[in-house]
Protein backbone atom coordinates (compact mmCIF):
# COMPACT_ATOMS: atom_id res chain seq x y z
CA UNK A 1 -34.69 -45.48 -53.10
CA UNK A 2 -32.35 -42.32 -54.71
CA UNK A 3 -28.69 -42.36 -54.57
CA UNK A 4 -28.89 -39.15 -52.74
CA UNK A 5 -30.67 -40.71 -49.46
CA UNK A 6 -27.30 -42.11 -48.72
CA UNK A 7 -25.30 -38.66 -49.25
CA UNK A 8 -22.77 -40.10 -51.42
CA UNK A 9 -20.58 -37.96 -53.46
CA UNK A 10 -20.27 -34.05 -52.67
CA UNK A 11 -22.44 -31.51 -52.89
CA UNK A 12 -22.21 -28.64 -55.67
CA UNK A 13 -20.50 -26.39 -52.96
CA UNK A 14 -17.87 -28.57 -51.53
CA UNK A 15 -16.95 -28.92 -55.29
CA UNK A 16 -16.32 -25.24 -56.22
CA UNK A 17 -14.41 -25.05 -52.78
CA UNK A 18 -12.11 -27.42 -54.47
CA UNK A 19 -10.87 -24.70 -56.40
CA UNK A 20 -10.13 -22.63 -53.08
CA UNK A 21 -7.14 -24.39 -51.36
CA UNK A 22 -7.49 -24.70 -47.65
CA UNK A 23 -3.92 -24.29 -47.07
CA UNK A 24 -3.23 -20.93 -49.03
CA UNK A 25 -6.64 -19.89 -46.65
CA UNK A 26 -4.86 -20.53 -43.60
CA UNK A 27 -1.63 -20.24 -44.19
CA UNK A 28 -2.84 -16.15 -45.32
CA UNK A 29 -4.73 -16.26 -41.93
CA UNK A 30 -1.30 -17.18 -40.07
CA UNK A 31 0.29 -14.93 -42.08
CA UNK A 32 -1.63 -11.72 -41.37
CA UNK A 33 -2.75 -12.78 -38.10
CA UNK A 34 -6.77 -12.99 -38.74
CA UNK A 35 -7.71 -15.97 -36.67
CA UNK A 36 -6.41 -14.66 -33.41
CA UNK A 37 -9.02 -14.15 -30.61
CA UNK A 38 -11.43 -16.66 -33.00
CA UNK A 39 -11.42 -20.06 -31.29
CA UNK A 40 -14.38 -21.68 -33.95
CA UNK A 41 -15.07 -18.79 -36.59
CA UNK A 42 -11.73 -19.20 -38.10
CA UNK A 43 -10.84 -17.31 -41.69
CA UNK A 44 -11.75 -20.64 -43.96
CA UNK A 45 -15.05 -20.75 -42.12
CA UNK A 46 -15.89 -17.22 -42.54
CA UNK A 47 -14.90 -17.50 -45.97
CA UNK A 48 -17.27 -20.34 -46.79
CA UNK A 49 -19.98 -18.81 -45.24
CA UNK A 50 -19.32 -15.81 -46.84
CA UNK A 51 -19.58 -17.65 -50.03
CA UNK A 52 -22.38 -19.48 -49.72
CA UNK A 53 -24.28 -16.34 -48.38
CA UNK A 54 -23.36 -14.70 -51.73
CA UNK A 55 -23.89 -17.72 -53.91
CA UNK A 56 -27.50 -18.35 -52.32
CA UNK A 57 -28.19 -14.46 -52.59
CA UNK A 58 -29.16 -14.08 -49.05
CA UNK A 59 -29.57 -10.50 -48.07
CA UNK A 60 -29.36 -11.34 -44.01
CA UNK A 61 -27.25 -12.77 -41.93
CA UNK A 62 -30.22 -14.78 -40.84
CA UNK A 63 -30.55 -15.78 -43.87
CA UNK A 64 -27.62 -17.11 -44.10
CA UNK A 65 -27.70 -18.64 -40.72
CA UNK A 66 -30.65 -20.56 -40.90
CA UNK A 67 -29.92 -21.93 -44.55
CA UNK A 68 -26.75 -23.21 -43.20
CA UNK A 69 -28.10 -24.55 -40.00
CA UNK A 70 -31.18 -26.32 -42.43
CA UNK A 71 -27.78 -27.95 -43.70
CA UNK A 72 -26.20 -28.62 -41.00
CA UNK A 73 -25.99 -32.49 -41.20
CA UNK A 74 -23.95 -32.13 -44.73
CA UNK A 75 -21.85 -28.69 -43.47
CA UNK A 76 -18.46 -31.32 -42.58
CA UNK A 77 -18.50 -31.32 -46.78
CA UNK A 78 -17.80 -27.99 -46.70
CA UNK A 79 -14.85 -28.03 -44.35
CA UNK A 80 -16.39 -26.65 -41.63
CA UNK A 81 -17.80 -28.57 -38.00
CA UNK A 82 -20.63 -26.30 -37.30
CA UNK A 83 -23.29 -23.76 -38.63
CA UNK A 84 -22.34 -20.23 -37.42
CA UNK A 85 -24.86 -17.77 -35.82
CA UNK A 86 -25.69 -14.31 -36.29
CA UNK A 87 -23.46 -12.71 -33.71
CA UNK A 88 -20.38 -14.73 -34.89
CA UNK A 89 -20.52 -13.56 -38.33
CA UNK A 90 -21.88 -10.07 -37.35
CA UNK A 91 -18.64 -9.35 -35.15
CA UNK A 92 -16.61 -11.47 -37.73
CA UNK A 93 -17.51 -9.03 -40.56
CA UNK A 94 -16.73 -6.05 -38.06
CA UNK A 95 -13.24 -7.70 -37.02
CA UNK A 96 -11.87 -9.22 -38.99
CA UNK A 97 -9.38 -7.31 -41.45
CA UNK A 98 -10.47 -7.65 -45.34
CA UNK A 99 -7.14 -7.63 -46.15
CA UNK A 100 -7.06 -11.64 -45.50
CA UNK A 101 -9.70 -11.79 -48.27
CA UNK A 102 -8.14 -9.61 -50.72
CA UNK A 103 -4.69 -11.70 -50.29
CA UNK A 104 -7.09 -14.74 -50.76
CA UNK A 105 -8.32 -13.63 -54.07
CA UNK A 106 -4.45 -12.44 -55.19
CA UNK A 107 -3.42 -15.92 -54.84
CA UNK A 108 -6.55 -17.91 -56.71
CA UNK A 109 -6.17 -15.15 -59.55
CA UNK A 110 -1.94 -15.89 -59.59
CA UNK A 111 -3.03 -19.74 -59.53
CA UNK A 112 -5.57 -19.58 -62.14
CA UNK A 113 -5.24 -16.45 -64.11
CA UNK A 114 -3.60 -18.19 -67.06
CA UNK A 115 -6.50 -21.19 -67.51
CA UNK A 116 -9.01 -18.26 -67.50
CA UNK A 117 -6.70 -16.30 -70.10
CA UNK A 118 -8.63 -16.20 -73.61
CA UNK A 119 -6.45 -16.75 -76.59
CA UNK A 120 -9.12 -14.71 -78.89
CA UNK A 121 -7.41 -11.52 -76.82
CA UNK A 122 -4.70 -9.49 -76.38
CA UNK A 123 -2.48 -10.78 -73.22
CA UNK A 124 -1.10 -7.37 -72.60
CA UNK A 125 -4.13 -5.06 -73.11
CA UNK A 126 -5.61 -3.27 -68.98
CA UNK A 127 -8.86 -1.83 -68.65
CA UNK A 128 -8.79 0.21 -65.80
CA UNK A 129 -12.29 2.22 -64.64
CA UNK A 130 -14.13 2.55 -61.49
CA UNK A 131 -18.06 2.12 -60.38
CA UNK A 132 -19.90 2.92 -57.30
CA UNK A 133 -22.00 0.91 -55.52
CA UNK A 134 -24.84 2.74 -53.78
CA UNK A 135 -25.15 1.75 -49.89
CA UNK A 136 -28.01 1.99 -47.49
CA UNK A 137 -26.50 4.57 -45.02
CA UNK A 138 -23.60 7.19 -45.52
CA UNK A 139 -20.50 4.41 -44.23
CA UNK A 140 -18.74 6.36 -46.66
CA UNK A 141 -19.32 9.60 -48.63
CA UNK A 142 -21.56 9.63 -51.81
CA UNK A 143 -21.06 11.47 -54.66
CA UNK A 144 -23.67 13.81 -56.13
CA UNK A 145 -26.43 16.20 -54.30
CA UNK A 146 -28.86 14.64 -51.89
CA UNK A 147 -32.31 13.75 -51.96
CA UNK A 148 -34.68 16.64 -51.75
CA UNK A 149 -35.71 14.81 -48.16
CA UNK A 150 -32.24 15.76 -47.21
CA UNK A 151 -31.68 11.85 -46.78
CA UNK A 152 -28.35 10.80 -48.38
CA UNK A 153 -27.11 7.35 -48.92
CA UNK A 154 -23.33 6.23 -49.20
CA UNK A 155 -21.49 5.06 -52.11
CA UNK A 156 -18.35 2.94 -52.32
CA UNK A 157 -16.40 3.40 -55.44
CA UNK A 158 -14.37 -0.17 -56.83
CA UNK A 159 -11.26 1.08 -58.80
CA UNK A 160 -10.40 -2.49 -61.25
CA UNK A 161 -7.86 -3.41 -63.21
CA UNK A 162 -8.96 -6.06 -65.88
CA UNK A 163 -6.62 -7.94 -67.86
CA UNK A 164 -8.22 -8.33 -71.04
CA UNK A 165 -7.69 -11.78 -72.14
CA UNK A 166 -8.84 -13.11 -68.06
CA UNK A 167 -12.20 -10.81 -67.64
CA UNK A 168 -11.45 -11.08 -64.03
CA UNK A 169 -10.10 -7.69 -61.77
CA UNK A 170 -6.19 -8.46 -61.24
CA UNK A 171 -6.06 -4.87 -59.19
CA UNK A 172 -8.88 -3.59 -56.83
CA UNK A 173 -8.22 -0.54 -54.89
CA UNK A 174 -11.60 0.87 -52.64
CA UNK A 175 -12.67 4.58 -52.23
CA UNK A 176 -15.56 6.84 -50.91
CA UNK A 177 -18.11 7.57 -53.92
CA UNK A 178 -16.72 11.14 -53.78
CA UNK A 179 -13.22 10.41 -54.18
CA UNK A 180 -11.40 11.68 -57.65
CA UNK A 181 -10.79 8.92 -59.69
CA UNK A 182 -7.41 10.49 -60.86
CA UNK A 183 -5.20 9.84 -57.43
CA UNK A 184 -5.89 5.66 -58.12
CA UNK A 185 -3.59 6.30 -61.40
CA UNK A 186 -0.50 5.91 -59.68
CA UNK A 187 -1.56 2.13 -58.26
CA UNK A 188 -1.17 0.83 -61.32
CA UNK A 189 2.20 -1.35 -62.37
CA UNK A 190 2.37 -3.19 -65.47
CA UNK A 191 4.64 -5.37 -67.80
CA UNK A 192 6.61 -3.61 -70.39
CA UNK A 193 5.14 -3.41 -73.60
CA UNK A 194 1.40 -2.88 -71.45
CA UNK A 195 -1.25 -1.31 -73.46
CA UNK A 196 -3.72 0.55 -70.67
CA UNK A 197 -6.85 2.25 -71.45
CA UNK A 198 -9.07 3.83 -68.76
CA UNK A 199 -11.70 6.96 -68.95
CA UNK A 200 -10.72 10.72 -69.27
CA UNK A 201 -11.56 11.08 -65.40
CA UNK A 202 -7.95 9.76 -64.80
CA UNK A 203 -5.76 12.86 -65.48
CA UNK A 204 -2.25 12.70 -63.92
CA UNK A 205 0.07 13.73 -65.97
CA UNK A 206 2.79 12.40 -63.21
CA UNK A 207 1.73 8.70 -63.73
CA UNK A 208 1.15 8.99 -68.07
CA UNK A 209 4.60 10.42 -68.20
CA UNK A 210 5.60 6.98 -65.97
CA UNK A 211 3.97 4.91 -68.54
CA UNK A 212 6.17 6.46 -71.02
CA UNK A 213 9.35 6.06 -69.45
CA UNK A 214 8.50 2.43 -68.59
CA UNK A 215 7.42 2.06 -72.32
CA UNK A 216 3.95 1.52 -71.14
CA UNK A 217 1.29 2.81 -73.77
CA UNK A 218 -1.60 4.27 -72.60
CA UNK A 219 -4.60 5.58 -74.76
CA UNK A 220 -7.96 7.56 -73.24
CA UNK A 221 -10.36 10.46 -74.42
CA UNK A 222 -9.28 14.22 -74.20
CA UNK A 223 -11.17 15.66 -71.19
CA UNK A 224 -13.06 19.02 -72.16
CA UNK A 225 -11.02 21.28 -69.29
CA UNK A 226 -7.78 19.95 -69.96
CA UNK A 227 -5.39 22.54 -71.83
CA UNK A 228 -2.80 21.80 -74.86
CA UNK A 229 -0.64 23.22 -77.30
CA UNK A 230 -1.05 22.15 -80.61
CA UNK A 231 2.66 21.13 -81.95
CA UNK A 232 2.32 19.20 -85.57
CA UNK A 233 -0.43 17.47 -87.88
CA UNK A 234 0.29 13.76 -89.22
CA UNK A 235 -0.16 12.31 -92.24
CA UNK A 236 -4.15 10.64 -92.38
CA UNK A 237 -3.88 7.84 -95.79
CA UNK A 238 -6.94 7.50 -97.51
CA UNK A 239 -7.67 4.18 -95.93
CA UNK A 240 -7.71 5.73 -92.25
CA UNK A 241 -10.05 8.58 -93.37
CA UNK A 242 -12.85 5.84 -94.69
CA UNK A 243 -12.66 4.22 -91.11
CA UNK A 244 -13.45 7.29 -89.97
CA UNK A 245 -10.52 9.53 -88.83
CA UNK A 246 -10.76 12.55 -88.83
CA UNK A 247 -7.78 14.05 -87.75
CA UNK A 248 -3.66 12.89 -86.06
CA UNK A 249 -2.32 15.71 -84.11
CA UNK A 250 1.10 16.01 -81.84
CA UNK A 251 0.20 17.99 -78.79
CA UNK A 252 1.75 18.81 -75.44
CA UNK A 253 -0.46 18.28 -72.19
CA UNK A 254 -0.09 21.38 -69.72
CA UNK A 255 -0.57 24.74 -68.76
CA UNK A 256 2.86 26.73 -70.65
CA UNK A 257 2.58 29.65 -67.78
CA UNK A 258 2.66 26.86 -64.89
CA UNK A 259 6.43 25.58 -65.28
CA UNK A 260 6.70 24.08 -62.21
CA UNK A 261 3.31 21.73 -63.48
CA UNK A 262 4.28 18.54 -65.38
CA UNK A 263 4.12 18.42 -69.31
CA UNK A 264 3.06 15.31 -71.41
CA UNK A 265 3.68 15.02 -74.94
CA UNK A 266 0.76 13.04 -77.04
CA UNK A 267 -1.10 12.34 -80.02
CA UNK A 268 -4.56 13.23 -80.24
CA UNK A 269 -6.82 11.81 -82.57
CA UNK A 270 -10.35 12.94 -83.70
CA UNK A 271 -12.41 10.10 -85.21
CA UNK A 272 -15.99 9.21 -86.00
CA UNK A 273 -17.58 6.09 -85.88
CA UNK A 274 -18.93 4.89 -88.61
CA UNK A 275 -21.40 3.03 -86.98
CA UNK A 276 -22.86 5.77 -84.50
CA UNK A 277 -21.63 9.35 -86.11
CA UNK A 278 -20.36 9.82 -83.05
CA UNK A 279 -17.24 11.89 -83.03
CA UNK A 280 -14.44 11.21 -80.26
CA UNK A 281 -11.47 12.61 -79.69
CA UNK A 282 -8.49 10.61 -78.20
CA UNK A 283 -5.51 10.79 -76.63
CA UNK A 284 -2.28 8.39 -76.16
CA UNK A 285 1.35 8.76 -76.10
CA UNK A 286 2.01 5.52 -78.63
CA UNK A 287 3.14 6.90 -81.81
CA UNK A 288 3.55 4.05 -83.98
CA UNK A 289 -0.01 2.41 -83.93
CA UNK A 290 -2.60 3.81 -86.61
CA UNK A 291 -5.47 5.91 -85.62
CA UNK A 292 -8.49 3.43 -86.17
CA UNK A 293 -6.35 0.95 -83.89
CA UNK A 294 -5.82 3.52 -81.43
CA UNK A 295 -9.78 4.07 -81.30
CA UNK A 296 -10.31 0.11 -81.61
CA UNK A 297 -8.43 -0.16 -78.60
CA UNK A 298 -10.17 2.19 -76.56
CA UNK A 299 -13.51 0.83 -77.79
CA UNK A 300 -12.61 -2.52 -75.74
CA UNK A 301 -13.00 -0.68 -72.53
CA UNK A 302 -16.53 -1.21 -73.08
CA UNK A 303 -15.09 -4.96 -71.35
CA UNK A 304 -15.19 -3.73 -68.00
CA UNK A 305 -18.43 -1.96 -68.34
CA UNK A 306 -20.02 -5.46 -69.04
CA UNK A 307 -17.84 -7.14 -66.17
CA UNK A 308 -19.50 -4.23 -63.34
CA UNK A 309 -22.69 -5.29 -64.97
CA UNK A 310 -22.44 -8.91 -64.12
CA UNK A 311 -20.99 -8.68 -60.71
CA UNK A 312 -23.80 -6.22 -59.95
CA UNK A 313 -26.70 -8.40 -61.21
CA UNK A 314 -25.66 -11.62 -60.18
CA UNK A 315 -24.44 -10.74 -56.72
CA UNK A 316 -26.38 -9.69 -53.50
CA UNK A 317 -24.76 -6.06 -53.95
CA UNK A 318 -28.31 -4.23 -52.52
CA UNK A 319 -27.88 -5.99 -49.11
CA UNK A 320 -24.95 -5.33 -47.06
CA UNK A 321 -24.61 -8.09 -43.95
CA UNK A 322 -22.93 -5.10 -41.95
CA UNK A 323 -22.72 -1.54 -41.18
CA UNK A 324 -18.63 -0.80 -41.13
CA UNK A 325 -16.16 -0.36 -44.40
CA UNK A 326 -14.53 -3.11 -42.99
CA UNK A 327 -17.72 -5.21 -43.60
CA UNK A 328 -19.00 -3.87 -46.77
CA UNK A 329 -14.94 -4.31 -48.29
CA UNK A 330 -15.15 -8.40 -46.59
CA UNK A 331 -18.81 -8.42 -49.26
CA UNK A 332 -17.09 -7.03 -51.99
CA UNK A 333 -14.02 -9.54 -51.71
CA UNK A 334 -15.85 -12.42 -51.22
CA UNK A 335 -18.64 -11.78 -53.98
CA UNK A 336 -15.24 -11.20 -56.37
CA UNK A 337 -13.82 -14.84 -55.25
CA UNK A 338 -17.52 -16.23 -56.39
CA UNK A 339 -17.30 -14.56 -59.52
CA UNK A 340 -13.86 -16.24 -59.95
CA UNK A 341 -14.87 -19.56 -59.06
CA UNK A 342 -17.94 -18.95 -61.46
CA UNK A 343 -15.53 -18.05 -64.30
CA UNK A 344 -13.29 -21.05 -63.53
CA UNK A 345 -16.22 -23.39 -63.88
CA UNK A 346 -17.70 -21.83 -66.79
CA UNK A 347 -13.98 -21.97 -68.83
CA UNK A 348 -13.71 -25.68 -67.55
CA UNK A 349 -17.33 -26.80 -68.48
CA UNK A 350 -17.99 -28.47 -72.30
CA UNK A 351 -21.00 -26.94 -72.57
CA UNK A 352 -21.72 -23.15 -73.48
CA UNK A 353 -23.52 -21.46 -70.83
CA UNK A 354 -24.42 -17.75 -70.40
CA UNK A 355 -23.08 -16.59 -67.23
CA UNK A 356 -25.99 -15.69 -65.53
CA UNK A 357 -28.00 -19.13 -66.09
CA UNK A 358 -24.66 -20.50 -65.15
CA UNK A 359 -24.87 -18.85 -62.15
CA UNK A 360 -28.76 -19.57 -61.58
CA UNK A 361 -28.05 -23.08 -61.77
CA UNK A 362 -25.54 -23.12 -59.19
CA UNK A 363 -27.83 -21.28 -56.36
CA UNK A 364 -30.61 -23.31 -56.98
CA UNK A 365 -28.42 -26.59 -56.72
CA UNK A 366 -25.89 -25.62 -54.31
CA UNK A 367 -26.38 -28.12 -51.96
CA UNK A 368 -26.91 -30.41 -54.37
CA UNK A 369 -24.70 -33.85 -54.61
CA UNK A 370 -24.28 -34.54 -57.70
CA UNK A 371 -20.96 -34.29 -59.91
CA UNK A 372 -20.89 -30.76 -60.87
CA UNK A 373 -19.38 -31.05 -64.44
CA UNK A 374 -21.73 -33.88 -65.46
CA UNK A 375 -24.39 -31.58 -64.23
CA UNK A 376 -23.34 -28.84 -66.55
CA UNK A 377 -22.90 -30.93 -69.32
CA UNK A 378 -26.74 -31.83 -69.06
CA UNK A 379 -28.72 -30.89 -66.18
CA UNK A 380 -32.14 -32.47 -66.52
CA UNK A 381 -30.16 -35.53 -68.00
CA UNK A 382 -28.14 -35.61 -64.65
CA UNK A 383 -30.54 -35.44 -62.42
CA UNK A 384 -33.04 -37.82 -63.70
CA UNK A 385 -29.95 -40.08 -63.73
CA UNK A 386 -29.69 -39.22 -60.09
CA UNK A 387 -33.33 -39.75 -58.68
CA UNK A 388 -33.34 -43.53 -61.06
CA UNK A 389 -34.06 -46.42 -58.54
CA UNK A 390 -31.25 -48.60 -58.13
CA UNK A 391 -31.84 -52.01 -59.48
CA UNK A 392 -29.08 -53.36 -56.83
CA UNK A 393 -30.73 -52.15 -54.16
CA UNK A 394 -34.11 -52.93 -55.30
CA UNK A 395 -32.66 -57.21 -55.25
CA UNK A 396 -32.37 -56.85 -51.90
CA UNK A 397 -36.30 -56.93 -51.56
């Protein structure tokens, strides 16, 4: 007879819901108002089912619905009395605001942003770039031409702020594909002494002038319309030119016959990389730093690029569970608290796991009971441990 006939212990589930505390949940719901007109369906519920519809990968909500009610006997682990049905999460999705879930995932990332903060990094380095994610009808306008069948899909673009050192978004802001990237600037607040880097599709002059003044520094590539007046060349040492730069330059940002258009003094810096031959040409308003950091800097941006990778392939993105913004924004949030809880388990486990195995493991032995950081340490070790007869129990016959 296994240990697990008797249920003892909590599944792999309840345990990462740990990290999710049920008080913040509700006390955001009472705050903002979100279980009002829910009698059963409250926010914590439709979070967790949210969550486990994400971490199982199901790409219907009767998918999710019948996996939940196959579990229904262990579902009082999870917090919640009851499997929900279709309609209740259908209209949930469509109700309720997704501003409860955003305020959810403020407050895990303000309680656990430091224990996911690598010391290996800069603390004050922000990544800040956009990516769309394509949807199955126009909910909101795509960017690009349509289809030559004159069918045209929507697109949802996620504007992210990354901290460097946490790999986690610590600013989301949503957007039709279409929109300009450049508006989404002006969001952005950080700490003095900030380095930001982002892509040359974020152009306002208003908000790099506001870095300045708030001794933010702020480095990206020169955009091929933009227009400047060349002012000075700087000194390049002999030991910048081997890594590769080419030339230091003090420009001004702007159109001269526009006076009533902001100006933005800079540095622009041409270098090559050594690796590639690629030339680049960059721009930033820090003065002090030396070229080849300037370009080192704005080579980490690749960071993000990896993060939209792994929150696209390891989270049911492709399938929507409803037709609104308001549902598709609810997906997004709650697929970006799993990727948190993911991260917080991966920094906390002993042994080294890629993240996507990591996250393999979990789906395949989410309802699993068995202690989830004894699992990690050893899987097939911990689970032949599990399914051993117990020689107690085996006395009794």
């Amino acid at each position: 007879m296994s240990k697990s006939t008797f249920f003892t212990g909590q599944p792999i589930f309840s345990q990462l819901l740990k990290f999710v505390p049920r008080n913040t949940v509700t006390g955001l719901a009472r705050q903002l108002n979100t279980d009002r007109y829910y009698k059963r369906f409250s926010t914590y519920d439709h979070l967790v089912t949210m969550l486990y519809g994400i971490l199982n990968h199901c790409t219907s909500l009767r998918e999710i619905s019948t996996g939940m009610l196959a579990w229904e006997h262990r579902l009082f682990h999870l917090g919640i009395s009851h499997h929900p049905r279709r309609s209740t999460i259908s209209d949930a999705n469509n109700r309720r605001s997704s501003e409860v879930f955003e305020h959810i995932y403020l407050k895990l990332m303000e309680r656990y942003g430091h224990f996911l903060s690598d010391s290996r990094s800069k603390s004050n380095l922000y990544i800040f770039d956009s990516t769309t994610i394509t949807l199955f009808q126009e909910v909101l306008k795509a960017a690009g031409m349509s289809a030559l069948n004159g069918k045209r899909k929507g697109g949802i673009k996620v504007h992210t702020l990354i901290r460097s050192d946490q790999d986690v978004p610590c600013m989301i802001r949503f957007s039709p594909g279409a929109a300009n990237d450049m508006k989404f600037l002006k969001d952005v607040h950080l700490p003095k002494g900030s380095v930001i880097v982002f892509d040359k599709g974020y152009n306002d002059y208003t908000a790099f002038n506001r870095f300045s003044k708030e001794n933010i520094s702020w480095v990206t590539r020169l955009h091929k319309h933009l227009v400047y007046k060349h002012l000075s060349d700087r000194v390049i040492t002999e030991v910048q030119q081997q890594k590769g730069v080419l030339r230091d330059q003090e420009i001004i940002l702007g159109v001269e016959y526009k006076p009533n258009k902001p100006k933005v003094r800079a540095r622009l810096i041409t270098f090559t990389d050594p690796e590639s031959g690629k030339t680049f040409e960059f721009l930033t308003n820090n003065f002090r730093m030396a070229p080849s950091t300037i370009a080192a800097i704005y080579k980490k941006r690749w960071q993000i690029e990896l993060l939209f990778k792994r929150i696209k392939q390891n989270y049911p993105l492709k399938y929507f569970l409803g037709d609104s913004e308001n549902a598709i924004k609810i997906q997004i949030w709650c697929a970006l608290i799993a990727d948190l809880l993911l991260k917080i388990i991966k920094k906390g486990s002993k042994a080294k796991w890629a993240f996507s195995n990591l996250a393999a493991m979990v789906r395949l032995h989410l309802m699993t009971y068995i202690d989830l950081f004894l699992f990690l340490k050893n899987p097939e070790k911990a689970l032949l441990k599990k399914i051993e007869p117990n020689p107690e129990l085996l006395l009794l016959f």
